[in-house]
PDB file of N, CA and C in Angstrom:
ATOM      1  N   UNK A   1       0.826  -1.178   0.000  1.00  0.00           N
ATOM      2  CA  UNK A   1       0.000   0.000   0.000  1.00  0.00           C
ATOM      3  C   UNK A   1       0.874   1.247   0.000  1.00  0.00           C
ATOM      4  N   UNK A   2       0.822   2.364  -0.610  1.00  0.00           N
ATOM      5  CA  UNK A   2       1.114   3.698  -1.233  1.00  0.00           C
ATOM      6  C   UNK A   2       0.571   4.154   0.070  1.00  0.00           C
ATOM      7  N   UNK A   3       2.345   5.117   0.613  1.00  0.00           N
ATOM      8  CA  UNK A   3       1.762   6.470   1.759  1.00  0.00           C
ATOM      9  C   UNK A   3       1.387   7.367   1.082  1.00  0.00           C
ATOM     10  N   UNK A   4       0.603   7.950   2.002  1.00  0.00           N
ATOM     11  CA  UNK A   4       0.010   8.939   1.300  1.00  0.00           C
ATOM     12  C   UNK A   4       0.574  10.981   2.467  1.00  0.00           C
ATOM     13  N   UNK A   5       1.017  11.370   2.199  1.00  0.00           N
ATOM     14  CA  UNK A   5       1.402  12.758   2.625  1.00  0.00           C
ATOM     15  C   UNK A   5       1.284  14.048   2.126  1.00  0.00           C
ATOM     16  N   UNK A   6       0.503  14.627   3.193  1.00  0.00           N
ATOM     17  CA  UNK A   6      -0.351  16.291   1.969  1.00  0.00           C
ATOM     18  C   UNK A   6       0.723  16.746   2.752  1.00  0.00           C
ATOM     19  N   UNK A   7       0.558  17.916   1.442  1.00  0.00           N
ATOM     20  CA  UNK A   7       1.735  18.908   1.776  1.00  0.00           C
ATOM     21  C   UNK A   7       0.528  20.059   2.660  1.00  0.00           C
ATOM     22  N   UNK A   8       1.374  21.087   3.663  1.00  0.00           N
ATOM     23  CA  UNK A   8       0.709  22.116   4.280  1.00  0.00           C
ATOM     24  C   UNK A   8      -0.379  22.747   3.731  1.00  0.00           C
ATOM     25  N   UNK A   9      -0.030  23.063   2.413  1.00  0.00           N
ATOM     26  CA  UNK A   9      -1.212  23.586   1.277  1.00  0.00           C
ATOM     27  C   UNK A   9      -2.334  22.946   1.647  1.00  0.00           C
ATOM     28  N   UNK A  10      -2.648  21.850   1.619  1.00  0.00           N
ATOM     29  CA  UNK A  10      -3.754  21.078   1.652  1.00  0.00           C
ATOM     30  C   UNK A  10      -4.694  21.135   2.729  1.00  0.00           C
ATOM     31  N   UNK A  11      -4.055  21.941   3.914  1.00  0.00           N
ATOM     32  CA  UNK A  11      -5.167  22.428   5.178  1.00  0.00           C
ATOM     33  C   UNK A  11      -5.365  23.610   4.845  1.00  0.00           C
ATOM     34  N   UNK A  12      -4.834  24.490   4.113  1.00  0.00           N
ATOM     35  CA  UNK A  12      -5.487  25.581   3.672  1.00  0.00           C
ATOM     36  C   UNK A  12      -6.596  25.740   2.652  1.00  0.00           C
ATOM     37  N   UNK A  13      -5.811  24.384   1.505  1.00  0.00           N
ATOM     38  CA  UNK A  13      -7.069  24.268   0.453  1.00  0.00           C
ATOM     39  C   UNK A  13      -8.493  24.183   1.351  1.00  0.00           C
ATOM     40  N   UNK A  14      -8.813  22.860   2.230  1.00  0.00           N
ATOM     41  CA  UNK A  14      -9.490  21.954   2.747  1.00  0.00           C
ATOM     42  C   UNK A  14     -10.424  23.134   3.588  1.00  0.00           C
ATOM     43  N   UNK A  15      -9.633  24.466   4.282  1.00  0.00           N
ATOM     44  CA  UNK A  15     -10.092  25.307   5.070  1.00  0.00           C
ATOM     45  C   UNK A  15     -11.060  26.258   3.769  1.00  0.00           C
ATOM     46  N   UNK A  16     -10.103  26.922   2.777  1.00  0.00           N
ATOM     47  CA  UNK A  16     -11.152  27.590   2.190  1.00  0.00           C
ATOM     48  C   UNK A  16     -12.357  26.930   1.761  1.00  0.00           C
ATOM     49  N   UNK A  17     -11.930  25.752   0.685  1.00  0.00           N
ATOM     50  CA  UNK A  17     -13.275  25.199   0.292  1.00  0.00           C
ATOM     51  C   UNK A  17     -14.370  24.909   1.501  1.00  0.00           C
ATOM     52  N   UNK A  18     -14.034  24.396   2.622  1.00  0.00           N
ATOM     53  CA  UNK A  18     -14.748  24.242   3.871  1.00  0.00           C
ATOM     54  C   UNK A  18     -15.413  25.551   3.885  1.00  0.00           C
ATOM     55  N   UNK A  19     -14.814  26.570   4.230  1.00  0.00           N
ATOM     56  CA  UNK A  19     -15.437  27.799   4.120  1.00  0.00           C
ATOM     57  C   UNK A  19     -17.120  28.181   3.185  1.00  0.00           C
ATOM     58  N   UNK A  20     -15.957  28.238   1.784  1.00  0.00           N
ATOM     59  CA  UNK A  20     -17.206  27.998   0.584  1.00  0.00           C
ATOM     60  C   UNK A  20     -18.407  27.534   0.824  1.00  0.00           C
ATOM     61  N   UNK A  21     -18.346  26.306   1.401  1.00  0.00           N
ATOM     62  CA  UNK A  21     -19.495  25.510   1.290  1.00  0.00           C
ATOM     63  C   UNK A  21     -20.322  25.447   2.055  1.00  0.00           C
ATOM     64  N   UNK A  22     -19.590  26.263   3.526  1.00  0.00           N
ATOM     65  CA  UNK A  22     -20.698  26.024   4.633  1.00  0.00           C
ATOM     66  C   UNK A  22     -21.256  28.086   4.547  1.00  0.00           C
ATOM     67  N   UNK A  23     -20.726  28.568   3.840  1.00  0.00           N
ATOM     68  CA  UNK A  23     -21.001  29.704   3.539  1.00  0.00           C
ATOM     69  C   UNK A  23     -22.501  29.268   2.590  1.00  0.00           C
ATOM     70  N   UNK A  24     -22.734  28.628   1.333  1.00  0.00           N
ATOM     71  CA  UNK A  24     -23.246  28.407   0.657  1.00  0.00           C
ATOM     72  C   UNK A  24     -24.071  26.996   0.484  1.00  0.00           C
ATOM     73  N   UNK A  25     -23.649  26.070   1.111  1.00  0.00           N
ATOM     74  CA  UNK A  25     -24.714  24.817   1.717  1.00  0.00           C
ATOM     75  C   UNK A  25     -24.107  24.480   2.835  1.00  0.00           C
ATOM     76  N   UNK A  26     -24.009  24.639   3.839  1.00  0.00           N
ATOM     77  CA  UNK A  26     -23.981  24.160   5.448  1.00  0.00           C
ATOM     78  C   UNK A  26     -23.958  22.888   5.373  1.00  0.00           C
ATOM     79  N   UNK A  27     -24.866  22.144   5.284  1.00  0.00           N
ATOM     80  CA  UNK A  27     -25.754  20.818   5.079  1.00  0.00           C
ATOM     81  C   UNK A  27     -24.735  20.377   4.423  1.00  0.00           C
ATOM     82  N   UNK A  28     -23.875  20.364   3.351  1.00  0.00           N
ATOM     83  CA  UNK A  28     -23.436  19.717   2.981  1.00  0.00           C
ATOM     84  C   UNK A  28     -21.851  19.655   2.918  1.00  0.00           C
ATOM     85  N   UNK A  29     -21.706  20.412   3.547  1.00  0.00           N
ATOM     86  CA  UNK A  29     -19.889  20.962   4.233  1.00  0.00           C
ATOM     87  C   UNK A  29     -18.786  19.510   4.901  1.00  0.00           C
ATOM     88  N   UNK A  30     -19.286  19.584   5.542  1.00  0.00           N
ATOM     89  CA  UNK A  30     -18.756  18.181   5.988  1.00  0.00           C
ATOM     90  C   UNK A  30     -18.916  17.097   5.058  1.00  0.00           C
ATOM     91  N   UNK A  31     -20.120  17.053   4.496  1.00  0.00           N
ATOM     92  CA  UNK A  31     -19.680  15.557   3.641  1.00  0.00           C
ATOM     93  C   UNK A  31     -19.192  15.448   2.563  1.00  0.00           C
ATOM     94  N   UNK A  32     -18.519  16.935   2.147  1.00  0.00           N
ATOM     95  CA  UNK A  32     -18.043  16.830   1.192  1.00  0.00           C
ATOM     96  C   UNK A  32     -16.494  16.585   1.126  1.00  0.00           C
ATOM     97  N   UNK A  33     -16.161  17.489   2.535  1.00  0.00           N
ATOM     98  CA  UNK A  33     -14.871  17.099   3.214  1.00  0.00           C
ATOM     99  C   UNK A  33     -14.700  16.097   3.175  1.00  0.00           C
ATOM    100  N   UNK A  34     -15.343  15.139   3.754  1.00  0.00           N
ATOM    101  CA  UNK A  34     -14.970  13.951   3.788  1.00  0.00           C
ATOM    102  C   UNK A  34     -15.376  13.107   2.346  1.00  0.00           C
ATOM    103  N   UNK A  35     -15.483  12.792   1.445  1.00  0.00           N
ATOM    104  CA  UNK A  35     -15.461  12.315   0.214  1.00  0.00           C
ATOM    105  C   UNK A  35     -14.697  12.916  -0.525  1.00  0.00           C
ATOM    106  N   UNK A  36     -14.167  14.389  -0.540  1.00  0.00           N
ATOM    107  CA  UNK A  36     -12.842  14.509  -1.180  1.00  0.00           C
ATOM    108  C   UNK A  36     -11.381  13.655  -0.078  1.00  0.00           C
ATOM    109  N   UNK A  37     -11.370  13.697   1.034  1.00  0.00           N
ATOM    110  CA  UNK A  37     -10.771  12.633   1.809  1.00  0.00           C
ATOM    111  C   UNK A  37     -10.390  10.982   1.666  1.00  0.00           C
ATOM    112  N   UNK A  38     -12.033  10.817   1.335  1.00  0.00           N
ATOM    113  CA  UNK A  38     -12.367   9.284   0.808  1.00  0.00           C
ATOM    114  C   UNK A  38     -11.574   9.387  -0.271  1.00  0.00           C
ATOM    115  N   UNK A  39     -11.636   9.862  -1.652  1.00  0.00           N
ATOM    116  CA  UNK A  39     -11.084   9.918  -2.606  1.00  0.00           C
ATOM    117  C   UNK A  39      -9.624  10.254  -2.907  1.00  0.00           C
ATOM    118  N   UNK A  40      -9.164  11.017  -1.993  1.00  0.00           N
ATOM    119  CA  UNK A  40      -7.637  11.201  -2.100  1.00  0.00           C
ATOM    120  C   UNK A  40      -7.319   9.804  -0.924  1.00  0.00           C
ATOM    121  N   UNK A  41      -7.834   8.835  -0.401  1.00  0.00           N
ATOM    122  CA  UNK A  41      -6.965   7.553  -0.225  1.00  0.00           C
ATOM    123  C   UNK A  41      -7.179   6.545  -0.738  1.00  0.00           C
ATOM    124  N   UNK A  42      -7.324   6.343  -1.838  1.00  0.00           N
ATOM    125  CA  UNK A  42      -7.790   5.866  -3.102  1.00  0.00           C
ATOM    126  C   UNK A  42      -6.668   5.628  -3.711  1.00  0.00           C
ATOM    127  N   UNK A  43      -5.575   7.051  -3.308  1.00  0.00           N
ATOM    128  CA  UNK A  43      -4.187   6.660  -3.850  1.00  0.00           C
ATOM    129  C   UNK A  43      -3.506   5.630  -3.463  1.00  0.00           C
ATOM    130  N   UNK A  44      -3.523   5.493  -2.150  1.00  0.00           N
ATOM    131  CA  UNK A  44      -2.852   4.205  -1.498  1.00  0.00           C
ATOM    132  C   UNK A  44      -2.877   2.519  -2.128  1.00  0.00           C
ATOM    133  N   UNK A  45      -4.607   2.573  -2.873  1.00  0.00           N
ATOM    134  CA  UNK A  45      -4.009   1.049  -3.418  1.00  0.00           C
ATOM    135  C   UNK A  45      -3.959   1.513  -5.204  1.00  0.00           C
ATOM    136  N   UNK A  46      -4.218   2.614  -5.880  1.00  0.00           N
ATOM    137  CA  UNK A  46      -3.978   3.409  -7.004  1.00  0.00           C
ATOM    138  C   UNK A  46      -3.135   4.151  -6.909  1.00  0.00           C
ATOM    139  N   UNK A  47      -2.256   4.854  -6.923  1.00  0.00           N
ATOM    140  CA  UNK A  47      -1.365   5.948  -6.855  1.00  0.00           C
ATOM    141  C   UNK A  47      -1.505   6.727  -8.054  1.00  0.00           C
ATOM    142  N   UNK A  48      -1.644   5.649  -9.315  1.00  0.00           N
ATOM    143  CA  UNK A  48      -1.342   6.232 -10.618  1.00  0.00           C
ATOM    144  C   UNK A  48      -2.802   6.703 -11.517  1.00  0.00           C
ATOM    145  N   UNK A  49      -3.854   6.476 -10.373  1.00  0.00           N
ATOM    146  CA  UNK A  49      -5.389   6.685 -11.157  1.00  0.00           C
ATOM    147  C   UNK A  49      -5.435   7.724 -11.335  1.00  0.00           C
ATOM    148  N   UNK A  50      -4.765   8.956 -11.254  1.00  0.00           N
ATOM    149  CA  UNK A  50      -4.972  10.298 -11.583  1.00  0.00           C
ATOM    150  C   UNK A  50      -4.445  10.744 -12.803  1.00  0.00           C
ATOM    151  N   UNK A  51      -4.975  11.868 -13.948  1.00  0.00           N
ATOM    152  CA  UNK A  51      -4.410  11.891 -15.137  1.00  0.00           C
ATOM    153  C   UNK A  51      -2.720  12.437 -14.901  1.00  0.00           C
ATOM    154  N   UNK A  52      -2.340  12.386 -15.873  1.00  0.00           N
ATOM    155  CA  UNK A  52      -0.745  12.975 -15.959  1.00  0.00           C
ATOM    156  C   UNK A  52      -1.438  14.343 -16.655  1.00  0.00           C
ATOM    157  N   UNK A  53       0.089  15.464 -15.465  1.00  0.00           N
ATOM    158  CA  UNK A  53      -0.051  16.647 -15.797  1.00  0.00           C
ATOM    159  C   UNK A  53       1.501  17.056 -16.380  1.00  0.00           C
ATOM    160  N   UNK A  54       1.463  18.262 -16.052  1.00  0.00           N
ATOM    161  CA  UNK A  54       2.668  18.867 -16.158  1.00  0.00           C
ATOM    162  C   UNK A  54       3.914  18.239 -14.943  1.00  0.00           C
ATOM    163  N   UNK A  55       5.034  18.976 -15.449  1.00  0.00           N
ATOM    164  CA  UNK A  55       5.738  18.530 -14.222  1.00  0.00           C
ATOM    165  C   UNK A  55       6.040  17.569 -13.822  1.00  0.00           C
ATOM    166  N   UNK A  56       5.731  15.927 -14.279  1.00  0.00           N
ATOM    167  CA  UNK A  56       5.439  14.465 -13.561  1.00  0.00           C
ATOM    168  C   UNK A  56       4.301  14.667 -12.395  1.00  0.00           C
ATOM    169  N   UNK A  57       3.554  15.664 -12.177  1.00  0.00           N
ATOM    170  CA  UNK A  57       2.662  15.767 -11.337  1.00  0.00           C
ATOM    171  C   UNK A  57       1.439  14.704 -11.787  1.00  0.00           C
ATOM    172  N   UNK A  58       0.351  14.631 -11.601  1.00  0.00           N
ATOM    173  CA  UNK A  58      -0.854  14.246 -11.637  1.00  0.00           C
ATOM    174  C   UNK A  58      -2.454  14.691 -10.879  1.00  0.00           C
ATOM    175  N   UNK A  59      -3.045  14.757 -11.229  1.00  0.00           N
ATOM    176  CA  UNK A  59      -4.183  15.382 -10.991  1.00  0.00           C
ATOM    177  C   UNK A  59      -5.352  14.228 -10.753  1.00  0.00           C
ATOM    178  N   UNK A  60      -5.981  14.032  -9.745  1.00  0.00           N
ATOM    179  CA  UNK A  60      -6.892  13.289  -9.250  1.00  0.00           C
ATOM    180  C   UNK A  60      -8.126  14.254  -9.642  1.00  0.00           C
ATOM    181  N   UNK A  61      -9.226  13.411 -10.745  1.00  0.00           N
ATOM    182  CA  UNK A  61     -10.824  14.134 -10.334  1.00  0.00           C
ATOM    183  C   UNK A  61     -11.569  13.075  -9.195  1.00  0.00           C
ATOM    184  N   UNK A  62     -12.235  14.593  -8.756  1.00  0.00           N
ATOM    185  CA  UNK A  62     -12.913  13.756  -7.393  1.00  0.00           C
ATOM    186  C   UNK A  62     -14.209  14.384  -7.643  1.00  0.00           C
ATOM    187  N   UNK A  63     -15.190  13.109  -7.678  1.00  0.00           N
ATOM    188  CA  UNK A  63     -16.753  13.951  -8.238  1.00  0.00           C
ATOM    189  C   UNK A  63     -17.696  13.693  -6.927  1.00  0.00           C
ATOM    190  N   UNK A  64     -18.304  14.713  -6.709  1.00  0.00           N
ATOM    191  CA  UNK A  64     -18.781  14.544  -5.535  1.00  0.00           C
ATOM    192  C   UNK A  64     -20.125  15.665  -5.722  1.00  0.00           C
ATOM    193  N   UNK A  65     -21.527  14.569  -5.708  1.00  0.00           N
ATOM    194  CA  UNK A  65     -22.880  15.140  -5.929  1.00  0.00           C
ATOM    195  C   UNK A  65     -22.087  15.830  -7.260  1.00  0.00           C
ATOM    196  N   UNK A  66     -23.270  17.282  -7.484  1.00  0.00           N
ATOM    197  CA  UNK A  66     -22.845  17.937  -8.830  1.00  0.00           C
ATOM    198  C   UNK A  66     -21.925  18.626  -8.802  1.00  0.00           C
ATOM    199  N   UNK A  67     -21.234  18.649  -7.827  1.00  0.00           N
ATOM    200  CA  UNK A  67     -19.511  19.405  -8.561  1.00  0.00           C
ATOM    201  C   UNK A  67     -18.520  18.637  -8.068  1.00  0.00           C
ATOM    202  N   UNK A  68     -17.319  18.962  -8.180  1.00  0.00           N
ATOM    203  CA  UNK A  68     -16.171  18.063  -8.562  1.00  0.00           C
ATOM    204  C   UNK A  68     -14.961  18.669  -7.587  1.00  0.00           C
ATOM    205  N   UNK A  69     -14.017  18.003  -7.458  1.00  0.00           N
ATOM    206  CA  UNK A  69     -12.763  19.002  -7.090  1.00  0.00           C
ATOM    207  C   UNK A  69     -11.735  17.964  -7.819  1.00  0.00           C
ATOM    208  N   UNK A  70     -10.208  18.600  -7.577  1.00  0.00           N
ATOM    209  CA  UNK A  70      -9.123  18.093  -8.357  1.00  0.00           C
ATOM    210  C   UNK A  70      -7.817  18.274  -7.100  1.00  0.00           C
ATOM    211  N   UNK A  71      -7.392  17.292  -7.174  1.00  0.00           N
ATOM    212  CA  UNK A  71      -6.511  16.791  -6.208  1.00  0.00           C
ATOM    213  C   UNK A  71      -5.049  16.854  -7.036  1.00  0.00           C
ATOM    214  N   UNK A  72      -3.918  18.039  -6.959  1.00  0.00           N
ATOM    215  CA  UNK A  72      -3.092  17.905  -7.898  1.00  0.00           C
ATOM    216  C   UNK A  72      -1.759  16.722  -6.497  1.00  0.00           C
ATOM    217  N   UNK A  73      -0.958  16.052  -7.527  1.00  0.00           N
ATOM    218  CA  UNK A  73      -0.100  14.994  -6.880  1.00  0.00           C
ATOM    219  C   UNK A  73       0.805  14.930  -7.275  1.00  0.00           C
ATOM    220  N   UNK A  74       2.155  14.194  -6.636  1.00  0.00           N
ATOM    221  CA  UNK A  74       3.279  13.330  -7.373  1.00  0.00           C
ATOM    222  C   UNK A  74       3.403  12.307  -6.946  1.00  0.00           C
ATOM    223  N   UNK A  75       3.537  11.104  -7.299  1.00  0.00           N
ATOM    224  CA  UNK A  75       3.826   9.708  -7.063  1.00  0.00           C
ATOM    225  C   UNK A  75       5.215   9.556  -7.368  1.00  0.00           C
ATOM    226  N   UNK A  76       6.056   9.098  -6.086  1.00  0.00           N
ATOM    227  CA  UNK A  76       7.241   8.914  -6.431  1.00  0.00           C
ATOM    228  C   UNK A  76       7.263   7.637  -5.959  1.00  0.00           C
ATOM    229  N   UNK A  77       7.895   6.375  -7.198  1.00  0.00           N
ATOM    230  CA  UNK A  77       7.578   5.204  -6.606  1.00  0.00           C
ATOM    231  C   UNK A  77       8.618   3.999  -6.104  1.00  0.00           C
ATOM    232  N   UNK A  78       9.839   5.218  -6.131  1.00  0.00           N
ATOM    233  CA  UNK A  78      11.019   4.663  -4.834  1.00  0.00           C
ATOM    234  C   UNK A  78      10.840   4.724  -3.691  1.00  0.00           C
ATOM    235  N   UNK A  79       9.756   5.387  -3.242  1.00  0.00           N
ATOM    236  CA  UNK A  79       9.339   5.570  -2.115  1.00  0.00           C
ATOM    237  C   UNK A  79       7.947   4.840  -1.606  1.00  0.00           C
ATOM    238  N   UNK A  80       7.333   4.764  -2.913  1.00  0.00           N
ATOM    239  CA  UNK A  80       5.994   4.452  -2.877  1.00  0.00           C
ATOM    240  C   UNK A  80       4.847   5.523  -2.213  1.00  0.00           C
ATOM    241  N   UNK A  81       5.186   6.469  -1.977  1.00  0.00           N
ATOM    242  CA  UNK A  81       4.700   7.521  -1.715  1.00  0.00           C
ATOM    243  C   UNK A  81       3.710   8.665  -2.765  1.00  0.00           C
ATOM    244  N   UNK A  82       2.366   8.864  -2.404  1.00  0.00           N
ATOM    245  CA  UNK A  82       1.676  10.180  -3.295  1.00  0.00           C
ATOM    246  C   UNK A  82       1.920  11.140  -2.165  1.00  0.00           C
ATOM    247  N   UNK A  83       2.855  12.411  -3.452  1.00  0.00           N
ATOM    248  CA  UNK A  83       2.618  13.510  -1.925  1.00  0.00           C
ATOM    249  C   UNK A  83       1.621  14.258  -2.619  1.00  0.00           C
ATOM    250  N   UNK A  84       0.538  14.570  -1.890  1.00  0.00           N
ATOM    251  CA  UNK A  84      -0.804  15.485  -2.382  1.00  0.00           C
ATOM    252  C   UNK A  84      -0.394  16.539  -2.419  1.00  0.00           C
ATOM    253  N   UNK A  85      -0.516  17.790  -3.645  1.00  0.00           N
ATOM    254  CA  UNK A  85       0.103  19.173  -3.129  1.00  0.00           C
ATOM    255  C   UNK A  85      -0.716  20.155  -2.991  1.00  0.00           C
ATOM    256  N   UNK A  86      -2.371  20.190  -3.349  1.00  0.00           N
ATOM    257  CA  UNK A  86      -3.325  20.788  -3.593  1.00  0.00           C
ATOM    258  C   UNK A  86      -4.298  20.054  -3.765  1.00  0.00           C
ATOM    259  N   UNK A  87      -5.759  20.628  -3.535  1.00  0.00           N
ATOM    260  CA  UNK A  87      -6.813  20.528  -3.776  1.00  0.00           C
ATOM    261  C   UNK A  87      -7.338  21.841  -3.943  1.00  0.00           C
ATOM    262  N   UNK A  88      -8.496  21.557  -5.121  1.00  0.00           N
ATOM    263  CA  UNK A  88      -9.591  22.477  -5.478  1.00  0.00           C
ATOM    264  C   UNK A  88     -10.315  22.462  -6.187  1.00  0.00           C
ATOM    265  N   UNK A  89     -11.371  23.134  -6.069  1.00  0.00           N
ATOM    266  CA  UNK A  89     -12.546  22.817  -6.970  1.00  0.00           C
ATOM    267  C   UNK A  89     -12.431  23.279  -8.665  1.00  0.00           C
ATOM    268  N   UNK A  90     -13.408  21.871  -9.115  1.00  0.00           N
ATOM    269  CA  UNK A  90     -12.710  22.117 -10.817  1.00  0.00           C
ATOM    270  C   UNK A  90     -13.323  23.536 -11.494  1.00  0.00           C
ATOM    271  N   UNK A  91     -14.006  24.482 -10.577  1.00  0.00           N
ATOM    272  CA  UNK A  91     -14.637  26.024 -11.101  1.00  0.00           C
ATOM    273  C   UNK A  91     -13.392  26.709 -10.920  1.00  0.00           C
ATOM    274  N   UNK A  92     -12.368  26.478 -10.048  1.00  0.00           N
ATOM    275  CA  UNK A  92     -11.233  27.237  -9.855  1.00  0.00           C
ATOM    276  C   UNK A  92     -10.307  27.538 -11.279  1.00  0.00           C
ATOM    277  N   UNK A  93     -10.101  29.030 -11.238  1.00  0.00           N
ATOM    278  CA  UNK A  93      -8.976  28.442 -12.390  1.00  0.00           C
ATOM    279  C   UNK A  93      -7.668  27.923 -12.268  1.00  0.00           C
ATOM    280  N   UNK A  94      -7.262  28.001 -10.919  1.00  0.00           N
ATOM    281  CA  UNK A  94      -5.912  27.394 -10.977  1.00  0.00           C
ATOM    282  C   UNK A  94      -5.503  26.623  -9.199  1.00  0.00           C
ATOM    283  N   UNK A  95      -4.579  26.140  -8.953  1.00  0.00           N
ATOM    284  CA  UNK A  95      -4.421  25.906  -7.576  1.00  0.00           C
ATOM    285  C   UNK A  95      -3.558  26.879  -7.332  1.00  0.00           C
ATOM    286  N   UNK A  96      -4.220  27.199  -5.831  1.00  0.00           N
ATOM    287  CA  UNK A  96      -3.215  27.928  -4.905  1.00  0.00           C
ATOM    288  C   UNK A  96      -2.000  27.595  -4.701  1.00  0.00           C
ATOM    289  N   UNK A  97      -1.108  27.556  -5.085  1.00  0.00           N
ATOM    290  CA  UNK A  97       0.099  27.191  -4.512  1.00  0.00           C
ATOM    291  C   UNK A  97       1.134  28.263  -4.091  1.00  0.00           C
TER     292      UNK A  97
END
């Protein structure tokens, strides 16, 4: 099984979108947290299910009810390790980094 390690970014992503959503559906704030969660450990027995990006990075879609978010990654597999470097929603135009 593939470790899995977010970089710092990823409590900030996790905080704004959290934000977003309980700003704009409450009700559904938390469970969305957690199914983009569910879905980024997905890497552990997949590492490589995410498309190839730039960089050797990779990008996880994560669909959840009617919108989506995108989990950008690197799989390094001397290590066996995905380090997560971002998340955000696919309306975003770009990740925070």
């Amino acid at each position: 099984m593939s470790r899995i390690v977010l970089a710092a970014q990823v409590r900030v992503d996790f905080d704004r979108i959290f934000d977003f959503l309980f700003e704009h559906a409450p009700e559904f704030a938390v469970a969305r947290i957690e199914a983009i969660i569910a879905a980024i450990d997905i890497l552990q027995t997949s590492p490589l299910i995410g498309r190839p990006v730039a960089f050797g990075q990779r990008e996880l879609v994560i669909a959840t009810g009617s919108s989506g978010y995108l989990a950008l990654y690197r799989y390094d597999p001397v290590q066996d390790t995905a380090f997560v470097l971002a998340v955000r929603s696919q309306r975003e135009l770009d990740y925070k980094l």
